[in-house]
PDB file of N, CA and C in Angstrom:
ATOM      1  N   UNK A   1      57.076  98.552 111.732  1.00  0.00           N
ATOM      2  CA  UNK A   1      58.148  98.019 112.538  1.00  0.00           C
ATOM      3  C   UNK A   1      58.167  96.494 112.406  1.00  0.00           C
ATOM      4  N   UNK A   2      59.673  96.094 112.369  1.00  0.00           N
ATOM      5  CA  UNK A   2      59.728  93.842 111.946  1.00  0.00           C
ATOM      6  C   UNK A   2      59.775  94.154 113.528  1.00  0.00           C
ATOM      7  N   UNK A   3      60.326  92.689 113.532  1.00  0.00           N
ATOM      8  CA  UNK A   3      60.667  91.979 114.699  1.00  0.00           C
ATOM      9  C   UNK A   3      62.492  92.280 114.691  1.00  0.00           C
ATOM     10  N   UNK A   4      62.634  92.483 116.013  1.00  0.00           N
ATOM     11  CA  UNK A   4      64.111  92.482 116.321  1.00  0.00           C
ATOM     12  C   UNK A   4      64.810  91.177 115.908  1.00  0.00           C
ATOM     13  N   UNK A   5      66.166  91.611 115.393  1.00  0.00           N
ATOM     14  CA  UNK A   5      67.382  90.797 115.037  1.00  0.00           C
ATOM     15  C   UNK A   5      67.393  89.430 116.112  1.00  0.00           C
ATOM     16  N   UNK A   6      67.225  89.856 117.161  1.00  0.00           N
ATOM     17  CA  UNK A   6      67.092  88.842 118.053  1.00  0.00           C
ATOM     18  C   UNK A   6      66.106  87.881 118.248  1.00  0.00           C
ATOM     19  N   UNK A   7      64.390  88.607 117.997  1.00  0.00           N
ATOM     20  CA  UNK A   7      63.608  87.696 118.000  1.00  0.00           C
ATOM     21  C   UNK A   7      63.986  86.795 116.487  1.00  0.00           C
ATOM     22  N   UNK A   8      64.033  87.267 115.160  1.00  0.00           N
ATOM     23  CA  UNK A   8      64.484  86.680 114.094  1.00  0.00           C
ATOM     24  C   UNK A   8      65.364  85.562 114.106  1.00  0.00           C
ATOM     25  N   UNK A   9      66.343  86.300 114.839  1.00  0.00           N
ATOM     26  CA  UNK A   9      67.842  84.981 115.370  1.00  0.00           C
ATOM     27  C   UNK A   9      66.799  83.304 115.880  1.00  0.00           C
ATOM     28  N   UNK A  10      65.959  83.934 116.643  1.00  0.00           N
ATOM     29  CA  UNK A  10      65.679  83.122 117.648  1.00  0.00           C
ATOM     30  C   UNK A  10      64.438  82.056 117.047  1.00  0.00           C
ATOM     31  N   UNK A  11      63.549  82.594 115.791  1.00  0.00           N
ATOM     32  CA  UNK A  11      62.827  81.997 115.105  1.00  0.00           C
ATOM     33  C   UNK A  11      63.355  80.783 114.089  1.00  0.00           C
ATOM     34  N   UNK A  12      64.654  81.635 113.594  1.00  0.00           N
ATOM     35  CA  UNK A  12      65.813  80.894 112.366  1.00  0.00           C
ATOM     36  C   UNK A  12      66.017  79.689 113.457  1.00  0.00           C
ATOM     37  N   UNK A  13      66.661  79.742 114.499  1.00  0.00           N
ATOM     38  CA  UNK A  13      67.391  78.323 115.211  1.00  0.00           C
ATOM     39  C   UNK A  13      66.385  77.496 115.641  1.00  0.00           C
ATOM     40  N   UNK A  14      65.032  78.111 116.104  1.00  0.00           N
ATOM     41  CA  UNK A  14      64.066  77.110 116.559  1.00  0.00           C
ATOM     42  C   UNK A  14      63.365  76.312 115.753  1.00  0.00           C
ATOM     43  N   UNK A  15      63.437  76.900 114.232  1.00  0.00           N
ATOM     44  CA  UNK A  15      63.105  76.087 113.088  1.00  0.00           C
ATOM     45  C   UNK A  15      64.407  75.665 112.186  1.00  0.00           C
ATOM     46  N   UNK A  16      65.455  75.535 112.838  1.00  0.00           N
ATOM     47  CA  UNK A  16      66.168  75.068 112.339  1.00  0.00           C
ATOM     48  C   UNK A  16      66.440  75.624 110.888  1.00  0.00           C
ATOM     49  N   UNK A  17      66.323  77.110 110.910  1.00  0.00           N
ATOM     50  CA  UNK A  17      66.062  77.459 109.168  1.00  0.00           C
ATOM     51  C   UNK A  17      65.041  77.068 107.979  1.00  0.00           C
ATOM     52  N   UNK A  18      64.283  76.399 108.645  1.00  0.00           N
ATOM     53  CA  UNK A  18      63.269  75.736 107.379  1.00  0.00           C
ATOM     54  C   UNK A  18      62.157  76.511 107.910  1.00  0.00           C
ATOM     55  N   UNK A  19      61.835  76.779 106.858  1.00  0.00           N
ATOM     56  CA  UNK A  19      59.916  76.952 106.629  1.00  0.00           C
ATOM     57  C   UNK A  19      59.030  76.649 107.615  1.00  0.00           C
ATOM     58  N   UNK A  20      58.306  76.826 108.505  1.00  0.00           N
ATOM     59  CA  UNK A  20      57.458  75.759 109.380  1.00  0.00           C
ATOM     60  C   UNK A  20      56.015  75.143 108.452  1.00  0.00           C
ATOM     61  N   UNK A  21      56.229  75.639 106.950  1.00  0.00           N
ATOM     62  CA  UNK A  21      55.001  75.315 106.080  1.00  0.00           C
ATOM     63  C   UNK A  21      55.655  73.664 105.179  1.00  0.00           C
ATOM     64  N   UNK A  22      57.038  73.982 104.891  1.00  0.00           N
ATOM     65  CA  UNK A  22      57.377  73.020 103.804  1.00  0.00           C
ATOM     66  C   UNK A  22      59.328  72.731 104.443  1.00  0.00           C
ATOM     67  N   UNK A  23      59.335  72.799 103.201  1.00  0.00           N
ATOM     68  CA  UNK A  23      61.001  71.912 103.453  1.00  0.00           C
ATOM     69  C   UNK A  23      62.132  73.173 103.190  1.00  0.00           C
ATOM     70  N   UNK A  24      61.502  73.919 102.691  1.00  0.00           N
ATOM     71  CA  UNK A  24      62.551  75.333 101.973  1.00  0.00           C
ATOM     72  C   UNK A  24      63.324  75.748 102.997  1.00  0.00           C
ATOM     73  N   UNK A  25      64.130  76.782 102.982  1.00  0.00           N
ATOM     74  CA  UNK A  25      64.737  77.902 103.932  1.00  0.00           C
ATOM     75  C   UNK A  25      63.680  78.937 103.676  1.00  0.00           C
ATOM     76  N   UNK A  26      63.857  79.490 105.416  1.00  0.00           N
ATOM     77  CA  UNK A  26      63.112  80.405 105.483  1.00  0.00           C
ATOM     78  C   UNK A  26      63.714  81.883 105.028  1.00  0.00           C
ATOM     79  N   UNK A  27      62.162  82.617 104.116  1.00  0.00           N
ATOM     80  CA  UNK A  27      62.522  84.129 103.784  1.00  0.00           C
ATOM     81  C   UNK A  27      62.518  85.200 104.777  1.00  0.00           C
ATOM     82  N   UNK A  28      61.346  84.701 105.410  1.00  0.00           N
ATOM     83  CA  UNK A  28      60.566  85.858 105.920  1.00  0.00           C
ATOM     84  C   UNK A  28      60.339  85.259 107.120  1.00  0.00           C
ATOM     85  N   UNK A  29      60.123  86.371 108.241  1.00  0.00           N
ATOM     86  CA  UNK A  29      59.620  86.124 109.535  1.00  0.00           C
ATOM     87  C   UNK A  29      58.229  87.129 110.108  1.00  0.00           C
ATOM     88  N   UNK A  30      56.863  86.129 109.736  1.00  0.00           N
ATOM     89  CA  UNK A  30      56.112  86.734 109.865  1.00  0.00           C
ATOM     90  C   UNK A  30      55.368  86.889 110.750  1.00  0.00           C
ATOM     91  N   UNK A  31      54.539  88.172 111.125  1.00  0.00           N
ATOM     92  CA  UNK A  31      54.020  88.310 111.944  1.00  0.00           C
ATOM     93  C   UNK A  31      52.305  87.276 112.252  1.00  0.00           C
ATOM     94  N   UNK A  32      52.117  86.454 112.931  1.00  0.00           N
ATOM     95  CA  UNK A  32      50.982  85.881 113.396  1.00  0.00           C
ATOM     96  C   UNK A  32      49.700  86.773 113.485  1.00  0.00           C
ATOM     97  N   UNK A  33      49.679  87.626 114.088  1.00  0.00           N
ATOM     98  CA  UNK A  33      48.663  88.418 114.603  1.00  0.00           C
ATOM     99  C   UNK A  33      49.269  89.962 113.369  1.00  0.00           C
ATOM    100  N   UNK A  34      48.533  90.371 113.089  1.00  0.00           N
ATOM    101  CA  UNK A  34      48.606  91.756 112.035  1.00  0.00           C
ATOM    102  C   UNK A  34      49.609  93.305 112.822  1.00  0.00           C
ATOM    103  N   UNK A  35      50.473  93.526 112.039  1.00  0.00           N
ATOM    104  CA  UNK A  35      51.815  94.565 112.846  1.00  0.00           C
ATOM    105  C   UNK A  35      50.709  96.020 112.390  1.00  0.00           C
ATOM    106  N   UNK A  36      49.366  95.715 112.917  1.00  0.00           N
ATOM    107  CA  UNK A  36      48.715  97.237 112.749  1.00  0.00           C
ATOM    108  C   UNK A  36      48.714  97.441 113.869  1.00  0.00           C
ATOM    109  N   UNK A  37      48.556  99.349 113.823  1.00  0.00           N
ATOM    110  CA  UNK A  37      48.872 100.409 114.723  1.00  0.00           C
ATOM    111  C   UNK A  37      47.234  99.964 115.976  1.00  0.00           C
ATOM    112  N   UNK A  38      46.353  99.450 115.701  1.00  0.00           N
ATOM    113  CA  UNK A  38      45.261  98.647 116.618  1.00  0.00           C
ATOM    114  C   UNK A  38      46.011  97.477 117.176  1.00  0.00           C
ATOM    115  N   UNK A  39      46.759  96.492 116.614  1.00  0.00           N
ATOM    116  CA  UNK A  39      47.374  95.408 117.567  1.00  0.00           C
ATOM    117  C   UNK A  39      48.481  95.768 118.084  1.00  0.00           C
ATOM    118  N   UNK A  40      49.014  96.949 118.165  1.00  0.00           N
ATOM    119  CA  UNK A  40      50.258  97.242 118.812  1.00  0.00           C
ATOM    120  C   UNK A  40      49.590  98.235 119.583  1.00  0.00           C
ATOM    121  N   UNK A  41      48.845  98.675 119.944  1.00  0.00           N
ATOM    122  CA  UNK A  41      48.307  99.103 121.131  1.00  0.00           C
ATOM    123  C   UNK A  41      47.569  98.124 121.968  1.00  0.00           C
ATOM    124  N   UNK A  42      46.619  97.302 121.042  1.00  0.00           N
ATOM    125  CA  UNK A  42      46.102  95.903 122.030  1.00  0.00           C
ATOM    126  C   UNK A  42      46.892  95.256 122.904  1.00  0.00           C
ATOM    127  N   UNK A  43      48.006  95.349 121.993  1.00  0.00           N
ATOM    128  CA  UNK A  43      48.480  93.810 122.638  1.00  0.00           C
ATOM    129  C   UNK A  43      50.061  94.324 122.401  1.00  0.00           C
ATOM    130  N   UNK A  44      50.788  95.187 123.143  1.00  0.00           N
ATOM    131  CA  UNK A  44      52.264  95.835 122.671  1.00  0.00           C
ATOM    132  C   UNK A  44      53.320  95.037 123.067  1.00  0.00           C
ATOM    133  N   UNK A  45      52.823  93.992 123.878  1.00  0.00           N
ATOM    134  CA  UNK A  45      53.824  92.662 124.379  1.00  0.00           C
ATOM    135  C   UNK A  45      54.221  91.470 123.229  1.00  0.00           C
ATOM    136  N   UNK A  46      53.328  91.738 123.246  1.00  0.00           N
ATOM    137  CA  UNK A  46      52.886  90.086 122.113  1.00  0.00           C
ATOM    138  C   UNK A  46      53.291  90.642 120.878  1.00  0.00           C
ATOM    139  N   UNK A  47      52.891  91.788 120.215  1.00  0.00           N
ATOM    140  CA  UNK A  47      53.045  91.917 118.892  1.00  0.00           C
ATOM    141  C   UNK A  47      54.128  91.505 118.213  1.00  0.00           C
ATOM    142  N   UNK A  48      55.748  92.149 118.812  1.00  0.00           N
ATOM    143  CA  UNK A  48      56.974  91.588 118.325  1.00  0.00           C
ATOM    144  C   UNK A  48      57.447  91.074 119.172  1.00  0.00           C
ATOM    145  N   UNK A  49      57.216  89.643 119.979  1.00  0.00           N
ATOM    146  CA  UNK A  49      57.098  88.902 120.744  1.00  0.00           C
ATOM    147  C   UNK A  49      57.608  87.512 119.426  1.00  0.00           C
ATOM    148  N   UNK A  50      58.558  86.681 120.439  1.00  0.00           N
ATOM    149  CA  UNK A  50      58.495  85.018 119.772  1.00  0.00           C
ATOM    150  C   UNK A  50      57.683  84.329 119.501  1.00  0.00           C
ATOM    151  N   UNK A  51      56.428  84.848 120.191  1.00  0.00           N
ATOM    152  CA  UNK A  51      55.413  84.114 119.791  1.00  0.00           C
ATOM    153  C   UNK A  51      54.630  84.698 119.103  1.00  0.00           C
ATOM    154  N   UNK A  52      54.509  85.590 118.390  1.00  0.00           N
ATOM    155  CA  UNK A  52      54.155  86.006 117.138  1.00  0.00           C
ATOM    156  C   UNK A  52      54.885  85.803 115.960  1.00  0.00           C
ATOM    157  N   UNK A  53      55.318  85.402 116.076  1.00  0.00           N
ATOM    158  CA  UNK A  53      56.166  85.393 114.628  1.00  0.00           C
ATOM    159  C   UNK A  53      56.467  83.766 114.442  1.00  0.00           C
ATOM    160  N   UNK A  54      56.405  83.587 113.197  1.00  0.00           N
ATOM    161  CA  UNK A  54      56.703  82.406 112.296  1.00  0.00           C
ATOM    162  C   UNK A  54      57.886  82.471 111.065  1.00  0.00           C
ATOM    163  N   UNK A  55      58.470  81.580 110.611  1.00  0.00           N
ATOM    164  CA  UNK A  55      59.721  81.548 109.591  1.00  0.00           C
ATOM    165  C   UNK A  55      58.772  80.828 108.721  1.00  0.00           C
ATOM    166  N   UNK A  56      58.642  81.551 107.703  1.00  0.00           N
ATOM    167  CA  UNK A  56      57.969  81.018 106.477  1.00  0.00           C
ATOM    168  C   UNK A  56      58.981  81.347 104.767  1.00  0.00           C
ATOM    169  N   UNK A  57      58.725  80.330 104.073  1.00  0.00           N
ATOM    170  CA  UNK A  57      59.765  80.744 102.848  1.00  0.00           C
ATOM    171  C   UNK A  57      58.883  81.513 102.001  1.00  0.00           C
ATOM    172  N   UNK A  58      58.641  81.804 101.096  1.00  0.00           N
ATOM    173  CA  UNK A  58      57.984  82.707  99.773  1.00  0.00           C
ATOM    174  C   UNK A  58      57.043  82.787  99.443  1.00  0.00           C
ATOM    175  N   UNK A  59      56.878  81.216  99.155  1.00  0.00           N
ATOM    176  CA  UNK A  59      55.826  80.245  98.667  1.00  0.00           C
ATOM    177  C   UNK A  59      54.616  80.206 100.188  1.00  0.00           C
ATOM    178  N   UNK A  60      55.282  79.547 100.974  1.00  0.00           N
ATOM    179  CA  UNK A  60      54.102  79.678 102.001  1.00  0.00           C
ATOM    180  C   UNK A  60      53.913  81.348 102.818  1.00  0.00           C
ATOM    181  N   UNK A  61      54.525  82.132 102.560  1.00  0.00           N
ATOM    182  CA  UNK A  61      54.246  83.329 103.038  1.00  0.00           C
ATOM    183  C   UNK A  61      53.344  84.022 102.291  1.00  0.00           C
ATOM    184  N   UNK A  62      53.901  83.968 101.033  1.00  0.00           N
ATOM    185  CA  UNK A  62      52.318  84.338  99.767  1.00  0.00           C
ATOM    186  C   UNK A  62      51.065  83.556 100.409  1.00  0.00           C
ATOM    187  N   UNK A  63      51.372  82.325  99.921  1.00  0.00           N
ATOM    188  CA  UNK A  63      50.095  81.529  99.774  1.00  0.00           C
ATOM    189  C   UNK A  63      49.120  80.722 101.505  1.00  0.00           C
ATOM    190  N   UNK A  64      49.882  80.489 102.301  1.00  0.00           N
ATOM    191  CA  UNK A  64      50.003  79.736 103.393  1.00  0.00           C
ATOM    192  C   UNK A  64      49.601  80.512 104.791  1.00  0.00           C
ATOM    193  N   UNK A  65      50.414  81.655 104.534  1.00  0.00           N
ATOM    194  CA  UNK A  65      50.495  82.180 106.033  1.00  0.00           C
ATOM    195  C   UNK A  65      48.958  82.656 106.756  1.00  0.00           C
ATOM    196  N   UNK A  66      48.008  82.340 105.960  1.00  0.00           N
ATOM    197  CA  UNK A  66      46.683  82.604 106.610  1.00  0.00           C
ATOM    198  C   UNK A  66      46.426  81.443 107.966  1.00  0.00           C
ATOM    199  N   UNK A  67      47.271  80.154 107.445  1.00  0.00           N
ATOM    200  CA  UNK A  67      46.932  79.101 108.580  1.00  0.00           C
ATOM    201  C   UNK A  67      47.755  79.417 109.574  1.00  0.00           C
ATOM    202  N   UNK A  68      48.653  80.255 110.148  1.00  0.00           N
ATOM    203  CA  UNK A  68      49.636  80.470 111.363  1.00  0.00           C
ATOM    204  C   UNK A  68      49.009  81.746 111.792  1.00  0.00           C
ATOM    205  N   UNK A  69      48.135  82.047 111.769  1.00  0.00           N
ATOM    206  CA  UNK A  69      47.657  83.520 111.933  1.00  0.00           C
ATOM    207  C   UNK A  69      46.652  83.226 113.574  1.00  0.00           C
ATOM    208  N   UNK A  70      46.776  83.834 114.868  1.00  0.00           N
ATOM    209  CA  UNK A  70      45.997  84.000 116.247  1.00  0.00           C
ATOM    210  C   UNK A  70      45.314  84.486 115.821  1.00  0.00           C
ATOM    211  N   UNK A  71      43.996  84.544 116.734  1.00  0.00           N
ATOM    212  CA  UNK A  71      42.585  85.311 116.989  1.00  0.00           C
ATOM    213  C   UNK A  71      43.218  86.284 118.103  1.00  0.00           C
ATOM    214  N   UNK A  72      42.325  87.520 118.314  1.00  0.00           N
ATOM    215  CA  UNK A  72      42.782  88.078 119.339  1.00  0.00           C
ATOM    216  C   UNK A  72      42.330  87.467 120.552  1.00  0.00           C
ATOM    217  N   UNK A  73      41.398  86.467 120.991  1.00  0.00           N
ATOM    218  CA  UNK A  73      41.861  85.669 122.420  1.00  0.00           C
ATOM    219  C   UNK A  73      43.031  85.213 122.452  1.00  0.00           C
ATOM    220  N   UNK A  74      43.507  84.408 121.731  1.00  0.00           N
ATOM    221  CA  UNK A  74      44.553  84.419 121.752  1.00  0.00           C
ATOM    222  C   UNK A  74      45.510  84.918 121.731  1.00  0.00           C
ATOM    223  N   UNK A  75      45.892  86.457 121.210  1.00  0.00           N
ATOM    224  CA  UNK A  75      46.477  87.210 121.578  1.00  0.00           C
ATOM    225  C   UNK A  75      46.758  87.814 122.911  1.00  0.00           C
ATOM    226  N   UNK A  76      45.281  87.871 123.438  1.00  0.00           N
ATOM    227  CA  UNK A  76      45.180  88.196 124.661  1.00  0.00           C
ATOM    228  C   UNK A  76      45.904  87.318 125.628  1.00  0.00           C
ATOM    229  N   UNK A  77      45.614  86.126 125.512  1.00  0.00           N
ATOM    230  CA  UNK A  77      46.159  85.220 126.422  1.00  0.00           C
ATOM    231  C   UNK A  77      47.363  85.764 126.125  1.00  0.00           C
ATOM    232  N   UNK A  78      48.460  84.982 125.356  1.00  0.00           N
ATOM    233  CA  UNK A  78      49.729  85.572 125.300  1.00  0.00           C
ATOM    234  C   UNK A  78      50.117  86.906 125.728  1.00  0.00           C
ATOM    235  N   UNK A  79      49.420  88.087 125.704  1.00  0.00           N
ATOM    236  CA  UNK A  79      49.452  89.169 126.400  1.00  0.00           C
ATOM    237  C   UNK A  79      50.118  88.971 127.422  1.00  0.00           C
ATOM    238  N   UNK A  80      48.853  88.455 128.540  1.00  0.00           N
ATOM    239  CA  UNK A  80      48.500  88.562 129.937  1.00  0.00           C
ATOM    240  C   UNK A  80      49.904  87.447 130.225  1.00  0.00           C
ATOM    241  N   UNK A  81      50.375  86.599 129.416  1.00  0.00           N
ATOM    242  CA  UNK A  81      51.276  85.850 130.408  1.00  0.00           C
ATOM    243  C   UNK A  81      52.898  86.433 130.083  1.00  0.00           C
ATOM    244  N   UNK A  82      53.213  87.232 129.224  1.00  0.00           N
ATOM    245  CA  UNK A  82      53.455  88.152 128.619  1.00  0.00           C
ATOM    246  C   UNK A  82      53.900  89.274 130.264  1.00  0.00           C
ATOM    247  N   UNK A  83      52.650  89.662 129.955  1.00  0.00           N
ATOM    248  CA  UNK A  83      52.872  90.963 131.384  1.00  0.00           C
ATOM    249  C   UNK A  83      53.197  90.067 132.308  1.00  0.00           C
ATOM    250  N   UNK A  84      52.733  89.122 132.943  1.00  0.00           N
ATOM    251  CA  UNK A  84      52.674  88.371 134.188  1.00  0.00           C
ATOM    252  C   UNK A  84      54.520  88.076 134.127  1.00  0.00           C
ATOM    253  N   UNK A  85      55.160  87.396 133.536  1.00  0.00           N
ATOM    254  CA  UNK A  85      56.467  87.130 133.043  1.00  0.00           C
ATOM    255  C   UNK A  85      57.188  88.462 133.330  1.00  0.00           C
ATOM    256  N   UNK A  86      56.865  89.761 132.627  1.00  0.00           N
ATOM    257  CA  UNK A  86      57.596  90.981 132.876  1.00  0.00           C
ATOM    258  C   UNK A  86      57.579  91.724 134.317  1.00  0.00           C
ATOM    259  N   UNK A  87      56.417  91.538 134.794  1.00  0.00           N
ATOM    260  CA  UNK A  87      55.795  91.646 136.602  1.00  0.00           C
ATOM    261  C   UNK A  87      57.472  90.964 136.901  1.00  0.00           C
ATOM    262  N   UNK A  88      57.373  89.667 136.776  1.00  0.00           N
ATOM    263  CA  UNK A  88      58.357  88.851 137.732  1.00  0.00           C
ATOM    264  C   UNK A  88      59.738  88.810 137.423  1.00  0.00           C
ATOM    265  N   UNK A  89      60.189  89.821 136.505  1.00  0.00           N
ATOM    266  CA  UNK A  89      61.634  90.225 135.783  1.00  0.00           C
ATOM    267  C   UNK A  89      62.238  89.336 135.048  1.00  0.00           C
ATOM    268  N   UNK A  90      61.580  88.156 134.469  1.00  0.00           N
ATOM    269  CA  UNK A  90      62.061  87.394 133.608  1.00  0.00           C
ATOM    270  C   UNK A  90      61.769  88.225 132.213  1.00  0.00           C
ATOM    271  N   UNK A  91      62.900  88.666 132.140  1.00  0.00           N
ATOM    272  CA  UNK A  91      62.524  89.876 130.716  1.00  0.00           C
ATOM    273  C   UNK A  91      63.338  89.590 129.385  1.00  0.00           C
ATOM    274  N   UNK A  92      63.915  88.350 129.663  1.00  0.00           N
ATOM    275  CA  UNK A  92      64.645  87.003 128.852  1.00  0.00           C
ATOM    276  C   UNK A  92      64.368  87.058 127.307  1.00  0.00           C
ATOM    277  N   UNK A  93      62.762  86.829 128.019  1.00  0.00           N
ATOM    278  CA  UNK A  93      61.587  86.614 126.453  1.00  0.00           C
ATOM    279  C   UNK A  93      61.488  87.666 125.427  1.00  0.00           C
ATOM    280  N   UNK A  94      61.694  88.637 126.469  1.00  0.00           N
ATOM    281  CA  UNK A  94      61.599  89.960 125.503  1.00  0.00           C
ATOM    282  C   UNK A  94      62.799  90.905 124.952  1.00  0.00           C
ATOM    283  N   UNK A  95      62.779  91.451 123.759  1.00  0.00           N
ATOM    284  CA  UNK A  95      63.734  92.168 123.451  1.00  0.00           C
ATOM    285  C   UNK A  95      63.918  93.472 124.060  1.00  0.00           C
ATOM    286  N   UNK A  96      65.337  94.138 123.812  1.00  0.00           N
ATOM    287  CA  UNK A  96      65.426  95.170 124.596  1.00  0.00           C
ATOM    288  C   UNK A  96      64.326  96.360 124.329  1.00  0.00           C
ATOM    289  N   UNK A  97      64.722  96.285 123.115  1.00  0.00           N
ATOM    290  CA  UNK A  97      63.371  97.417 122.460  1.00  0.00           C
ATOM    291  C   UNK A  97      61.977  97.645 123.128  1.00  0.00           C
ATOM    292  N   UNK A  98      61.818  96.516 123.430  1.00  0.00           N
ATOM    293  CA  UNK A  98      60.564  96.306 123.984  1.00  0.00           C
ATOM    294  C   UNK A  98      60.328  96.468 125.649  1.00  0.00           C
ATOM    295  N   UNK A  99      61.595  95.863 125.906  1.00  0.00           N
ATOM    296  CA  UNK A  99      61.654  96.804 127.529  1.00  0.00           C
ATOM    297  C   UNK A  99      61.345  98.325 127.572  1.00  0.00           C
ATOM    298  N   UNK A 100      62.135  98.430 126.649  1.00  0.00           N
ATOM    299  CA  UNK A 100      62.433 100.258 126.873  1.00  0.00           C
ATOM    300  C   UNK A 100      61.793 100.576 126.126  1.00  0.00           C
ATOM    301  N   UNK A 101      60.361 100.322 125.543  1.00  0.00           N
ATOM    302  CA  UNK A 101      59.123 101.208 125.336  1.00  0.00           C
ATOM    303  C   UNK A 101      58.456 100.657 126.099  1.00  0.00           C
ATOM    304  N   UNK A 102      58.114  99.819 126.493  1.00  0.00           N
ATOM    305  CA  UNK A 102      56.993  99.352 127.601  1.00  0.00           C
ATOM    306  C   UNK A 102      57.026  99.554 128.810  1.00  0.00           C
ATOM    307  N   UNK A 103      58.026  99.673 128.967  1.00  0.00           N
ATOM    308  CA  UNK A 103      58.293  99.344 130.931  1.00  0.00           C
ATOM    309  C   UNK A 103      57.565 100.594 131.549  1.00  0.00           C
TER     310      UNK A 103
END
């Protein structure tokens, strides 16, 4: 599973379309933390979450994307503020998809 059209939308405008590695346009929108069937049970907030994901072009997605990559504390954190955010119905952050498997 990518990231929703929306989180994507939302990666493209915050980087202004460029790379966050170099100067290119971005290809790809990659996942930070690994889209395995273990981190989408860890952590099912965060995984296709804005804050997992990065706009990287070709070149730094091959070669680069090891330096944009969380630890799972860090995952965790983002988790927990994650749930805490969905507790209080600011559900803004999150895509629909993700409401309506999680909730």
């Amino acid at each position: 599973m990518t990231f929703s059209n929306e989180v994507k939308e939302q990666v493209l405008e915050a980087q202004n379309y460029f790379c966050i590695g170099c100067i290119n346009e971005i290809h790809s929108i990659h996942h930070r933390l690994s889209n395995t069937k273990v981190n989408r049970n860890k952590f099912p907030l965060f995984i296709h979450s804005i804050f997992n994901a990065v706009g990287l072009c070709f070149n730094c997605h091959k070669n680069e994307s090891h330096h944009y990559k969380v630890t799972d504390k860090m995952a965790m954190f983002y988790e927990e503020v994650l749930k805490d955010i969905f507790e209080q119905g600011k559900e803004s952050v999150f895509t629909s998809e993700t409401i309506t498997t999680n909730a």
